[in-house]
C-alpha atoms as a PDB file:
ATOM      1  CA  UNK A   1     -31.666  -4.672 -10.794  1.00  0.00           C
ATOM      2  CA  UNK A   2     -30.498  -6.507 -13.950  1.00  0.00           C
ATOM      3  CA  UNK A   3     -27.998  -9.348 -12.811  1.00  0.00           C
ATOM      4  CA  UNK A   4     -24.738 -10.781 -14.547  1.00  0.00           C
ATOM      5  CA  UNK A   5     -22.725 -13.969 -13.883  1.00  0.00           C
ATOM      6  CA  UNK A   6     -18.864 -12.622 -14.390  1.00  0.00           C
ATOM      7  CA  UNK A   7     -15.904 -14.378 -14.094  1.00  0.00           C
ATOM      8  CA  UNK A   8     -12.325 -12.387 -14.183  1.00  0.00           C
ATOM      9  CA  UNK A   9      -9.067 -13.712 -14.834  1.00  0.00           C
ATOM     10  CA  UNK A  10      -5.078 -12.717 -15.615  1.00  0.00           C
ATOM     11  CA  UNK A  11      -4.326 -13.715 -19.047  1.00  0.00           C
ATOM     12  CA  UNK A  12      -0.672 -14.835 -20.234  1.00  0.00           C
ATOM     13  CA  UNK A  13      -1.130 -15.078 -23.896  1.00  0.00           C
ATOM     14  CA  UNK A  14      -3.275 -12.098 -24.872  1.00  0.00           C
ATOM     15  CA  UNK A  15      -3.396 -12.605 -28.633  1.00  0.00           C
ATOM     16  CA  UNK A  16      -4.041 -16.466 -28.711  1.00  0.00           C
ATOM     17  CA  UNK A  17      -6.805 -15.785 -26.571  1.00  0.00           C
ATOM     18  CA  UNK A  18      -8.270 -12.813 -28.678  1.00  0.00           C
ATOM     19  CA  UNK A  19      -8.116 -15.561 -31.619  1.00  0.00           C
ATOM     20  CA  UNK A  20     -10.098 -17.722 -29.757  1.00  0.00           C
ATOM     21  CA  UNK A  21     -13.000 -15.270 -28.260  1.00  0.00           C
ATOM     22  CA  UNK A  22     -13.161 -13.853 -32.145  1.00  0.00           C
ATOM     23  CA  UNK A  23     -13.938 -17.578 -33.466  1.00  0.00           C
ATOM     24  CA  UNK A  24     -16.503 -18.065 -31.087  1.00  0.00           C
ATOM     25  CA  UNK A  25     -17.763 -14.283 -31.318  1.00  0.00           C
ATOM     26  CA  UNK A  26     -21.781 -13.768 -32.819  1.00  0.00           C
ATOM     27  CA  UNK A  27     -20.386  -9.641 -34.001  1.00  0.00           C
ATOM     28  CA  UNK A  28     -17.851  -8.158 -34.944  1.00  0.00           C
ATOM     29  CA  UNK A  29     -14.915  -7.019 -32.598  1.00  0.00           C
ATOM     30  CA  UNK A  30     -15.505  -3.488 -30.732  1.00  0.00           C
ATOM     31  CA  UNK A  31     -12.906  -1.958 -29.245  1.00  0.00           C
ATOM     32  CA  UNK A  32     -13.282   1.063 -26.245  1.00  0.00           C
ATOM     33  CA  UNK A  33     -11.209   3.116 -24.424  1.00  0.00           C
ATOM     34  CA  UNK A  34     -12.139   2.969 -20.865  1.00  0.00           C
ATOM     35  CA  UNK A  35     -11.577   5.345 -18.065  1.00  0.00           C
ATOM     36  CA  UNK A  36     -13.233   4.017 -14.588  1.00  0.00           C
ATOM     37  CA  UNK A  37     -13.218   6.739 -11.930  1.00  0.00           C
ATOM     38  CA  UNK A  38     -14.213   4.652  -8.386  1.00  0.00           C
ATOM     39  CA  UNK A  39     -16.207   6.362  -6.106  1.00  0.00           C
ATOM     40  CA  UNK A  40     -16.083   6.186  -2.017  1.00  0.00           C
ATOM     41  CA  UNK A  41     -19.380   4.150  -1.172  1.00  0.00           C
ATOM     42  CA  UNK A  42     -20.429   2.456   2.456  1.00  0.00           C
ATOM     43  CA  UNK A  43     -21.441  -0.710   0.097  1.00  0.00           C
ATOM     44  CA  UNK A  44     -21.030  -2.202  -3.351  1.00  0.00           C
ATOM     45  CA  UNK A  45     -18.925  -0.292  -5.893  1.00  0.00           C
ATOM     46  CA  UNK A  46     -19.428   2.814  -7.468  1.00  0.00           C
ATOM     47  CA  UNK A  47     -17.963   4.141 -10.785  1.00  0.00           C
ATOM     48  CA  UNK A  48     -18.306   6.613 -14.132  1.00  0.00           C
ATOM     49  CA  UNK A  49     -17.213   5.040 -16.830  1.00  0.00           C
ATOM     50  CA  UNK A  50     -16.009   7.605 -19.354  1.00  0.00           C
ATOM     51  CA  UNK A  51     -15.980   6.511 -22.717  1.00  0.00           C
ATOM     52  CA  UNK A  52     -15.970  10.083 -25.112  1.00  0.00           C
ATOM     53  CA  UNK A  53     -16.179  13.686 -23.578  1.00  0.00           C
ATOM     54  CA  UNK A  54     -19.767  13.269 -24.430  1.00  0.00           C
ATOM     55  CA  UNK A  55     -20.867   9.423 -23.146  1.00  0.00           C
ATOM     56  CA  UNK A  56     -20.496   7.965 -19.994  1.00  0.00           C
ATOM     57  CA  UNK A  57     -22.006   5.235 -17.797  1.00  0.00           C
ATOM     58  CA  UNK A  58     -22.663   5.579 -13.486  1.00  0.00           C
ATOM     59  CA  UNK A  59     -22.840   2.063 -12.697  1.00  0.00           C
ATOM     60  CA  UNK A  60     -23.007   0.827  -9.673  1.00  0.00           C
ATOM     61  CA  UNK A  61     -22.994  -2.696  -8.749  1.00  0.00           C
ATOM     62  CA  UNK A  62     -22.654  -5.736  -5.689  1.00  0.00           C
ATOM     63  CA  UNK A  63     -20.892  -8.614  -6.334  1.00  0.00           C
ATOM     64  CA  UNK A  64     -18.766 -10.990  -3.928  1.00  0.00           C
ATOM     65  CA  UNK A  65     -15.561 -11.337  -4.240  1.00  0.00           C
ATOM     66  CA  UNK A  66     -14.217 -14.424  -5.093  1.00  0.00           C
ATOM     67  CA  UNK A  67     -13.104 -16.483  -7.477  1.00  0.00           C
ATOM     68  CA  UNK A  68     -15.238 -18.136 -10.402  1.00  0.00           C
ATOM     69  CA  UNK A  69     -18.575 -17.498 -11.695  1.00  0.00           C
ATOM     70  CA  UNK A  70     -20.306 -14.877  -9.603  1.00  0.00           C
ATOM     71  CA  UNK A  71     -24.061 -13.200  -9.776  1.00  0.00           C
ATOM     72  CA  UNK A  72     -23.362  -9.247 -10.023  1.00  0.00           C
ATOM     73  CA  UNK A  73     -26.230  -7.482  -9.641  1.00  0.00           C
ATOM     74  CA  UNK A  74     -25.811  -3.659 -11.141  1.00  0.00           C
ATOM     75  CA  UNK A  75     -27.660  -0.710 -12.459  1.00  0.00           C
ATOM     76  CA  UNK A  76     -26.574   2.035 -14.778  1.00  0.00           C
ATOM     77  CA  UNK A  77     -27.595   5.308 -15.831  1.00  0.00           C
ATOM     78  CA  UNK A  78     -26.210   7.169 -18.924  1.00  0.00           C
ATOM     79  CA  UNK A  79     -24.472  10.401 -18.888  1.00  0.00           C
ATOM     80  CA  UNK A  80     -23.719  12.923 -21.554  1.00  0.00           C
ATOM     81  CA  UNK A  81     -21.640  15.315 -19.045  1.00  0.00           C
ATOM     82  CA  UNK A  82     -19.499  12.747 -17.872  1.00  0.00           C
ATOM     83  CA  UNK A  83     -16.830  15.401 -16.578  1.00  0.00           C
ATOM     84  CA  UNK A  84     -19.255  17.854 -14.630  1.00  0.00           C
ATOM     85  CA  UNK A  85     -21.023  14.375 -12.966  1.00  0.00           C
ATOM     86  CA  UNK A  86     -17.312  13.233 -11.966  1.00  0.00           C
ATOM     87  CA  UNK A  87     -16.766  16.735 -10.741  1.00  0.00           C
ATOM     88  CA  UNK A  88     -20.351  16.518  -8.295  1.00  0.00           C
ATOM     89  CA  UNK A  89     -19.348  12.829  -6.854  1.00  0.00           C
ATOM     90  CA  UNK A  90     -16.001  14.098  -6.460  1.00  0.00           C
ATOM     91  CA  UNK A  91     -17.132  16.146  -4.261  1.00  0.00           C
ATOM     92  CA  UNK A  92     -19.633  14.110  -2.154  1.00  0.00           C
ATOM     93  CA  UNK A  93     -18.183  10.987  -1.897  1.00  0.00           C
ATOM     94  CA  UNK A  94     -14.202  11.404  -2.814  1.00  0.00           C
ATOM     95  CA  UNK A  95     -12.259   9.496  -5.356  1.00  0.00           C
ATOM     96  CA  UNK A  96     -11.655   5.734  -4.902  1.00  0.00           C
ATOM     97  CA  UNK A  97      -8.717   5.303  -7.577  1.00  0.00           C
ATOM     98  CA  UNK A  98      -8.969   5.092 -11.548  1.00  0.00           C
ATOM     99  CA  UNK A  99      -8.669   2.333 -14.061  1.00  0.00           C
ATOM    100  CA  UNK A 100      -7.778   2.879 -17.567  1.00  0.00           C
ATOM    101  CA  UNK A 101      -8.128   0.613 -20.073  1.00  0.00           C
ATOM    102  CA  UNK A 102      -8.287  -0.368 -23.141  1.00  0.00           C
ATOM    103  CA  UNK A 103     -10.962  -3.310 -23.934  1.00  0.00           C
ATOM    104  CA  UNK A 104     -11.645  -5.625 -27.129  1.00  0.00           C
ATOM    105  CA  UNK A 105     -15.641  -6.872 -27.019  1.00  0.00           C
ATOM    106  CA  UNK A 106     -16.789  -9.905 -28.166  1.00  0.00           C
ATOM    107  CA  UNK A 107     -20.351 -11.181 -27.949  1.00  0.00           C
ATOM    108  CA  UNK A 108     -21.349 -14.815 -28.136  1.00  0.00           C
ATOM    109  CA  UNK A 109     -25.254 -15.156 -27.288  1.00  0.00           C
ATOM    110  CA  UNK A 110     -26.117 -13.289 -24.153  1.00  0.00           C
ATOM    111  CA  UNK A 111     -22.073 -12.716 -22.804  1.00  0.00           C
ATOM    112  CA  UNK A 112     -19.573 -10.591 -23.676  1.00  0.00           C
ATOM    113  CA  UNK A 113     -16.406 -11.233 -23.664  1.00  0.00           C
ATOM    114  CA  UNK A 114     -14.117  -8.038 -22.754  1.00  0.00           C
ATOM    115  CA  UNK A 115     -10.219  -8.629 -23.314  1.00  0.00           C
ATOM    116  CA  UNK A 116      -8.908  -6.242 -20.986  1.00  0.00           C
ATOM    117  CA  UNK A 117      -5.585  -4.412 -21.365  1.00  0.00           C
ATOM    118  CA  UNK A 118      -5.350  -2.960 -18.048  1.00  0.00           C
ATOM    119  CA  UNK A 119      -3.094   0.200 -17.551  1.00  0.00           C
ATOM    120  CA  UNK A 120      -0.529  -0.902 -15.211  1.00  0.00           C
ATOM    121  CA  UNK A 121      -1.471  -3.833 -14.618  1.00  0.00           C
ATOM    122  CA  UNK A 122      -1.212  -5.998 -17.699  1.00  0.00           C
ATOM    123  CA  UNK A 123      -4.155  -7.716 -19.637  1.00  0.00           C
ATOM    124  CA  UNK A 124      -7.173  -9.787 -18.235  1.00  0.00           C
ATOM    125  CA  UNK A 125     -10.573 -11.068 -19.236  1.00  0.00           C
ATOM    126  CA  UNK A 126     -14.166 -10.857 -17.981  1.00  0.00           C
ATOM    127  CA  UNK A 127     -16.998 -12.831 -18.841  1.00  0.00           C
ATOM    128  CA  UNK A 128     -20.532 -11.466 -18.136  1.00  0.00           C
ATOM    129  CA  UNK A 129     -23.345 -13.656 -19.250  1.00  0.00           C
ATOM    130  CA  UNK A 130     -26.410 -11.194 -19.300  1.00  0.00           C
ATOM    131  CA  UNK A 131     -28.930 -12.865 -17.647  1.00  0.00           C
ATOM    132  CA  UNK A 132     -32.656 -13.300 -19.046  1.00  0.00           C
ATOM    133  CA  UNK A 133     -35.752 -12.681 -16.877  1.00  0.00           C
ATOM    134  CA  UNK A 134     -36.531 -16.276 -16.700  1.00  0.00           C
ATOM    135  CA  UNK A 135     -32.919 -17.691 -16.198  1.00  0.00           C
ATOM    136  CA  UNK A 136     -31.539 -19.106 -13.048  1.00  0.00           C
ATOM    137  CA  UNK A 137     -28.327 -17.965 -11.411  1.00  0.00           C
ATOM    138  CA  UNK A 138     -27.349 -22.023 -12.164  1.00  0.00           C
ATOM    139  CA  UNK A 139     -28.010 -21.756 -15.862  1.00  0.00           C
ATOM    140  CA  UNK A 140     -25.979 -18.168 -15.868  1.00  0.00           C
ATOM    141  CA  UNK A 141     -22.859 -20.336 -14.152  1.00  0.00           C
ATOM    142  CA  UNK A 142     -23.092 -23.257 -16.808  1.00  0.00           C
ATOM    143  CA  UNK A 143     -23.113 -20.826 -19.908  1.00  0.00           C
ATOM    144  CA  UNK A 144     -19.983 -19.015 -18.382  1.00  0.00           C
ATOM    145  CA  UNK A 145     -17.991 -22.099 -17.284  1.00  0.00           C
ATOM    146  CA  UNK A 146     -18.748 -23.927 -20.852  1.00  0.00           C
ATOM    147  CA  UNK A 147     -17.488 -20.357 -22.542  1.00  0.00           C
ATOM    148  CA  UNK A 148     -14.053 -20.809 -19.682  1.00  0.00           C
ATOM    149  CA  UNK A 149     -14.150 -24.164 -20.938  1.00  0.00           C
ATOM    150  CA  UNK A 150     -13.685 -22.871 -24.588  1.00  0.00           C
ATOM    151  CA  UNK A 151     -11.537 -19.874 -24.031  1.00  0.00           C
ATOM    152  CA  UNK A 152      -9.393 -22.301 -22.106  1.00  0.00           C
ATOM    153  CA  UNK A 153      -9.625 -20.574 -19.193  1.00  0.00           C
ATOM    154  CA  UNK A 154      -7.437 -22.222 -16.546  1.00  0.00           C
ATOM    155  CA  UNK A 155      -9.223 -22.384 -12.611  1.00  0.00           C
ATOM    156  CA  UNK A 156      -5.467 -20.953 -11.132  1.00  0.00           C
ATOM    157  CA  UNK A 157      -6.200 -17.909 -13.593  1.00  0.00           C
ATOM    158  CA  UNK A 158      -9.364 -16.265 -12.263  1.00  0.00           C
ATOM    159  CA  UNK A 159      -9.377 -13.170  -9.977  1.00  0.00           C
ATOM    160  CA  UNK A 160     -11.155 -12.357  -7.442  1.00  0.00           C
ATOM    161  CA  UNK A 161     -12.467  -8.246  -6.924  1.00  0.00           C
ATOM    162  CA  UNK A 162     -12.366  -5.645  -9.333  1.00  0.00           C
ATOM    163  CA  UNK A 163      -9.629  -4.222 -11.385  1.00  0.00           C
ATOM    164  CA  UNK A 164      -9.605  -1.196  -8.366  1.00  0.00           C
ATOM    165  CA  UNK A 165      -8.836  -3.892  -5.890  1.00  0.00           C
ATOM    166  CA  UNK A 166      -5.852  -5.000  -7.897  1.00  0.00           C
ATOM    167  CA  UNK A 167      -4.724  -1.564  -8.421  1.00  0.00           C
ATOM    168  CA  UNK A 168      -5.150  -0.899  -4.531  1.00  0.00           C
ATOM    169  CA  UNK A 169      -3.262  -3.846  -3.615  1.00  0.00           C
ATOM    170  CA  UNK A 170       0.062  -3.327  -6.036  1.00  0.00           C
ATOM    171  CA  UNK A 171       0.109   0.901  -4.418  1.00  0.00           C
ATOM    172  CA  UNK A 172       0.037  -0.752  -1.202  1.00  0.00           C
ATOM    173  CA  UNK A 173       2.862  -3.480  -2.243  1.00  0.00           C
ATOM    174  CA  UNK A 174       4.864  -0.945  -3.810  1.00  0.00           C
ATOM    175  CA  UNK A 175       4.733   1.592  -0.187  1.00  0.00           C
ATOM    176  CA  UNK A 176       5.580  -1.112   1.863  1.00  0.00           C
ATOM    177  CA  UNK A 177       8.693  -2.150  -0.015  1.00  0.00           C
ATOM    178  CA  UNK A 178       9.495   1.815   0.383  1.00  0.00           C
ATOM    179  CA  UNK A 179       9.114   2.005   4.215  1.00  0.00           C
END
């Protein structure tokens, strides 16, 4: 499986740190509308990312949770019936929760940088630094922690999980202050 080093954190000043990914960025800004549909699964996460009626992305992935840089091992598989596959794992495995979002890519070398506005949640941002065949895990972690470094990133800011988790967490916040 193709393997990322990611780091996630909760960002305060959004558009100061869009300034500062676009100075560092290789290409131009791209920015996607994002709806994640998380599946059930006995391991790893599951989702269909749904990006037009006509293109989506399965992906499923393993990474630890924690905070800091973090080898994420994933594969994908594209989809041009995004709706009728959501419909079939649906079905077979039930429907973990959804994220929507709205993300601005930037790309320096092998990472993008995705400045997440998270639906309900606020705004965030995820480095993944693609790794090469012949790169070590070690080399993945200096590349993102020089790009933290840049961004200035602060330690107290990164996140451990998945935007799901999060999501999870504040439903469960918000029933027990109702009970």
């Amino acid at each position: 499986m193709p393997t990322n080093i990611e780091i996630k954190a909760r960002v305060d000043d959004f558009e100061a740190l869009k300034a500062r990914a676009k100075s560092l960025s290789d290409k131009p800004l791209t920015v996607i509308a994002q709806e994640d549909i998380f599946f059930n699964t006995p391991k790893g996460r599951l989702k269909l990312r749904v990006q037009a009626p006509e293109q989506g992305y399965l992906i499923y992935y393993e990474r630890p949770d924690q905070g800091g840089p973090k080898r994420s091992d994933y594969h994908l598989a594209e989809t041009r019936d995004p709706e009728n596959l959501k419909t079939t794992l649906s079905l077979a495995l039930g429907v973990r929760g959804v994220v929507r979002k709205t993300r601005y890519l930037y790309m320096v070398g092998q990472t993008r940088i995705h400045l997440d506005d998270v639906e309900g949640l606020g705004h965030f941002m995820e480095l993944e630094v693609v790794l090469k065949e012949d790169q070590s895990e070690a080399e993945g972690q200096a590349i993102a922690e020089d790009l933290m470094r840049r961004l200035e990133v602060r330690e107290e800011a990164l996140l451990e999980g998945a935007y799901i988790d999060l999501i999870e967490h504040t439903i469960n916040q918000e029933q027990n202050v109702s009970h």
